[in-house]
Protein backbone atom coordinates (compact mmCIF):
# COMPACT_ATOMS: atom_id res chain seq x y z
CA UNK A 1 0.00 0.00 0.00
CA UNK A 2 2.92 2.47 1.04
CA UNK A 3 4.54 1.53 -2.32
CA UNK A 4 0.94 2.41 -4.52
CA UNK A 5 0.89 5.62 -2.59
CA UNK A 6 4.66 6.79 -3.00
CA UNK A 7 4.25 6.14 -7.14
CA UNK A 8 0.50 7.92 -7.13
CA UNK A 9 2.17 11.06 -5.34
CA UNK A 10 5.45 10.76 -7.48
CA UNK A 11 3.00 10.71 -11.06
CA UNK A 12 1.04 13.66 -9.58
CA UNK A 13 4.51 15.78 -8.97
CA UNK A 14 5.52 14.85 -12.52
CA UNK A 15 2.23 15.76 -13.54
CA UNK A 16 2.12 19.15 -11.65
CA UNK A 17 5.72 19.68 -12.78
CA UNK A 18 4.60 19.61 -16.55
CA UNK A 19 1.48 21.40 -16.03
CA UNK A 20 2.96 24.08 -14.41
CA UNK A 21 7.00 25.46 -15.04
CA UNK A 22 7.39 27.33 -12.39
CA UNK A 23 6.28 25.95 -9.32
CA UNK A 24 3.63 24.05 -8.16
CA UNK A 25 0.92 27.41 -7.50
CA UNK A 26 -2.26 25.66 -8.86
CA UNK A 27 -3.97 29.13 -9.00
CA UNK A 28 -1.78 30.22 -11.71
CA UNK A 29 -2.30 28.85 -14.90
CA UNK A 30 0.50 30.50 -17.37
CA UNK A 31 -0.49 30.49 -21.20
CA UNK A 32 2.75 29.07 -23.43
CA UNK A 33 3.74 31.25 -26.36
CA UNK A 34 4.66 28.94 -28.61
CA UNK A 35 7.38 30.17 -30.84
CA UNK A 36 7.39 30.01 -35.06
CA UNK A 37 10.24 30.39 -37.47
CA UNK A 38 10.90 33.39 -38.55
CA UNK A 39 13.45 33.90 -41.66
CA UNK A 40 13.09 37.29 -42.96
CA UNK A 41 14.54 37.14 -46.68
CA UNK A 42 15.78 40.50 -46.84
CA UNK A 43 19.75 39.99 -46.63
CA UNK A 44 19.78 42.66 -44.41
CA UNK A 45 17.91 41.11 -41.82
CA UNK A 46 19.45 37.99 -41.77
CA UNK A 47 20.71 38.55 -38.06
CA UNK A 48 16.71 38.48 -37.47
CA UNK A 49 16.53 34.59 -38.15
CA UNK A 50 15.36 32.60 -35.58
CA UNK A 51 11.77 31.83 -33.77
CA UNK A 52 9.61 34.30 -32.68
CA UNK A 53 5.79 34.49 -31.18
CA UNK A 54 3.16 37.78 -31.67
CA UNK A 55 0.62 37.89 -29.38
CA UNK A 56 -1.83 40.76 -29.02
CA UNK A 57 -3.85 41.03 -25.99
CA UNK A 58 -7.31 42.51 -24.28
CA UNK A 59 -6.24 42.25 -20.85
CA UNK A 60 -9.00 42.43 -18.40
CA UNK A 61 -7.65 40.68 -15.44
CA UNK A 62 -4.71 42.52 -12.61
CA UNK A 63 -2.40 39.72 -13.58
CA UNK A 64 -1.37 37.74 -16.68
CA UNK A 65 1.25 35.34 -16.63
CA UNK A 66 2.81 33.60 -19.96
CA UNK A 67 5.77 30.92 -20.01
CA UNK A 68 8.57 30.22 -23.11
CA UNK A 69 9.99 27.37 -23.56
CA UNK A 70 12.92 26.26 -26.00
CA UNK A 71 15.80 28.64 -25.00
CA UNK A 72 19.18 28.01 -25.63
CA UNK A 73 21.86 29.81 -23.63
CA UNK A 74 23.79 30.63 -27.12
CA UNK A 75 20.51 31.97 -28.34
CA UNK A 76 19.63 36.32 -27.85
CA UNK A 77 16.11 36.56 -26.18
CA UNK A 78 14.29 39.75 -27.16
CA UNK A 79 11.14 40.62 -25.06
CA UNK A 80 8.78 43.68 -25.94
CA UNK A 81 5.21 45.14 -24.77
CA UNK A 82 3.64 47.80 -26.73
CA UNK A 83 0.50 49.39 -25.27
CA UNK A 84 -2.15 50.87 -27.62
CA UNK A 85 -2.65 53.41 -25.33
CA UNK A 86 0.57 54.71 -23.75
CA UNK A 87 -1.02 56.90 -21.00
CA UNK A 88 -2.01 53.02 -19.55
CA UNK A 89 1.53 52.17 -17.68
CA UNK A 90 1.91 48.31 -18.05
CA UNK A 91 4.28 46.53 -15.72
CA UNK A 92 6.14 44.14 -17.03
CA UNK A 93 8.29 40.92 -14.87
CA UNK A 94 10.54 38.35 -16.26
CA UNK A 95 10.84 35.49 -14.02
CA UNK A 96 12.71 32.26 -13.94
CA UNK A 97 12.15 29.28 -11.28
CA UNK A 98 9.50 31.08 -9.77
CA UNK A 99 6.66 33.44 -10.00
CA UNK A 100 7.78 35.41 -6.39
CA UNK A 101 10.93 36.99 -7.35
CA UNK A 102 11.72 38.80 -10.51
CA UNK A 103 15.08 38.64 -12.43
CA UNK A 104 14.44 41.48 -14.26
CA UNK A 105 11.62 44.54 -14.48
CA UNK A 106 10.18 47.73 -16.11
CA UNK A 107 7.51 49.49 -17.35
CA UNK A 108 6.20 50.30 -20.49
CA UNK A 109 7.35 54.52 -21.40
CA UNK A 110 5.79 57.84 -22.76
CA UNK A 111 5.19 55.73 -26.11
CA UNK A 112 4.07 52.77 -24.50
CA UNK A 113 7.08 50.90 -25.03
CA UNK A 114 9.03 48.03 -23.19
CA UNK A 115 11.50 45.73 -24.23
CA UNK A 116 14.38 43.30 -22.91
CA UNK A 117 17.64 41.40 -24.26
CA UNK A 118 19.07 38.76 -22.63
CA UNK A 119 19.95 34.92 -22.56
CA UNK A 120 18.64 31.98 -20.64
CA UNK A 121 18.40 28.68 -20.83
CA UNK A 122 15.20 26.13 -21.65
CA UNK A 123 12.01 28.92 -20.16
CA UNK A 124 11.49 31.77 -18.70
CA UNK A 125 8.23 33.43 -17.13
CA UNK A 126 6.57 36.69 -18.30
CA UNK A 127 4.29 38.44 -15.88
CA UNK A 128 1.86 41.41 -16.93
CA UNK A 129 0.43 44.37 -14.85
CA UNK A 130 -1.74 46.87 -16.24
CA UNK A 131 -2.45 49.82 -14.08
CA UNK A 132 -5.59 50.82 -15.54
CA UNK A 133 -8.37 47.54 -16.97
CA UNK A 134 -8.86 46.75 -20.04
CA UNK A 135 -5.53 47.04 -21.21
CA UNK A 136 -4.56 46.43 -24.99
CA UNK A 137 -0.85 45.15 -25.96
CA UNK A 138 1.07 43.52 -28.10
CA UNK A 139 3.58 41.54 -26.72
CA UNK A 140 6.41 40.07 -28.57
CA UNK A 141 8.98 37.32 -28.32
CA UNK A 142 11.81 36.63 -30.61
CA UNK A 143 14.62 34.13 -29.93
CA UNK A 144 17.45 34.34 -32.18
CA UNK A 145 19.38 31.51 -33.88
CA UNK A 146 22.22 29.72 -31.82
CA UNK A 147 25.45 31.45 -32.90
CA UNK A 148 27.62 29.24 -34.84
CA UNK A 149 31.53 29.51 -33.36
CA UNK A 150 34.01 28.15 -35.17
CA UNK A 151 37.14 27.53 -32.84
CA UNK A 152 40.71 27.57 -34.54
CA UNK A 153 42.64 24.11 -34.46
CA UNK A 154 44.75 23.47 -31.85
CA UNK A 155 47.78 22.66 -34.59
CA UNK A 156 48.53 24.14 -37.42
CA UNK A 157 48.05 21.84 -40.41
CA UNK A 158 49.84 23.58 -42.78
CA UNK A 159 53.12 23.62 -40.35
CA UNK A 160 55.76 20.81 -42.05
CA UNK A 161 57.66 19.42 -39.77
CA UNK A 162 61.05 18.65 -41.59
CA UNK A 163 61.21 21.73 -43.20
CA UNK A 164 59.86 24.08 -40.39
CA UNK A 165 57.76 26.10 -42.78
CA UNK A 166 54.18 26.70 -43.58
CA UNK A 167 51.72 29.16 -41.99
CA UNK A 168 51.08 30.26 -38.83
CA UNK A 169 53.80 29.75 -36.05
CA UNK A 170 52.10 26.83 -34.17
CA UNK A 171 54.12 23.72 -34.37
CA UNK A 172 53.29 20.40 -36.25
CA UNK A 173 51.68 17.06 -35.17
CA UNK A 174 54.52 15.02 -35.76
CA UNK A 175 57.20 17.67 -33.76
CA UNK A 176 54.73 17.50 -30.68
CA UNK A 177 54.61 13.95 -30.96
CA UNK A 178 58.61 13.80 -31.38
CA UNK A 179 58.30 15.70 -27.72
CA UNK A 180 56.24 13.25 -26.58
CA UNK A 181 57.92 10.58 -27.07
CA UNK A 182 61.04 12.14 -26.06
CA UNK A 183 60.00 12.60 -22.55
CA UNK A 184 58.53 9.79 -21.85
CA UNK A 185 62.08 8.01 -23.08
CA UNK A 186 63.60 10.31 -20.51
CA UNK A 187 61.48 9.49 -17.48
CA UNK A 188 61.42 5.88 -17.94
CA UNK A 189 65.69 5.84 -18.43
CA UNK A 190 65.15 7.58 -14.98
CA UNK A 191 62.81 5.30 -13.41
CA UNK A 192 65.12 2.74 -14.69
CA UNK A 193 68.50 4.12 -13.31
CA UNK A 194 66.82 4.75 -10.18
CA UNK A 195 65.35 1.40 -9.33
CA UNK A 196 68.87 0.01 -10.60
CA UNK A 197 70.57 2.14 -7.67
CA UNK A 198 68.70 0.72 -5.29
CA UNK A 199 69.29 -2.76 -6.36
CA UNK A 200 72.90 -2.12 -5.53
């Protein structure tokens, strides 16, 4: 019986874990913005590909709360609220673990504008506070492609080994393993010599 009740409460946390990414507040229910491609084809804009959700909104309750999911720590993360009316100040939270504390914050300005940049990893929460009821926005999320960094190598390629030329100043794969080699001849002649001494 103990065993039937430990797996029941362990398939209601995973349950209440996937229902909700936060924490387990069963009075908030988050909406997901679920995020598109977006590949502009202007040339220009090709810094702009990535995935991105639109979302306007009649907001009539004090507090909305949306979730992403899908972020990649290599990825930007651009966040923005526009009020159609910008005398209507609209509070705006970014959250991550929890609803309670806030990692970052800000209102919308004289235009009506707010917006964020920053990087995360897998979601994030967004939490929405008109002042004044009913409050019309569009709110916006775009996350970037992962940036593609290619590392030099290690050894340089072009380096020849017998001749000492080529490009770059980096030394060869067969000098390093010459090296190698080298010093491990050294410290076993030592180990050797040593272990011979104390024969005698």
């Amino acid at each position: 019986m103990k065993k039937i009740c430990l797996c029941g409460a362990g398939l209601f946390m995973l349950y209440a874990l996937s229902a909700q990414p936060f924490n387990l507040d069963t009075a908030i229910n988050p909406v997901e913005l679920k995020l598109l491609p977006f590949k502009p084809t202007a040339k220009e804009r090709e810094l702009e590909k990535g995935r991105m959700n639109i979302t306007r909104v009649t907001q009539s309750d004090d507090t909305l709360y949306y979730f992403v999911q899908g972020a990649s720590i290599y990825s930007p993360v651009y966040v923005g609220v526009t009020s159609l009316d910008p005398a209507n100040k609209i509070d705006v939270r970014l959250h991550k673990m929890n609803w309670k504390n806030a990692n970052r914050s800000g209102s919308t300005d004289e235009k009506g504008q707010w917006s964020e940049k920053f990087k995360t990893e897998n979601d994030f929460g967004i939490m929405v506070i008109p002042q004044s009821k009913p409050a019309k926005y569009t709110l916006l999320v775009w996350v970037g492609d992962e940036a593609k960094i290619e590392l030099p190598p290690v050894l340089d390629k072009d380096k020849d080994a017998t001749s000492g030329g080529g490009k770059g100043g980096g030394m060869s794969q067969s000098t390093i393993l010459y090296i190698v080699i080298g010093a491990l001849a050294v410290i076993v002649a030592f180990l050797f010599f040593k272990l011979k001494n104390r024969k005698s």
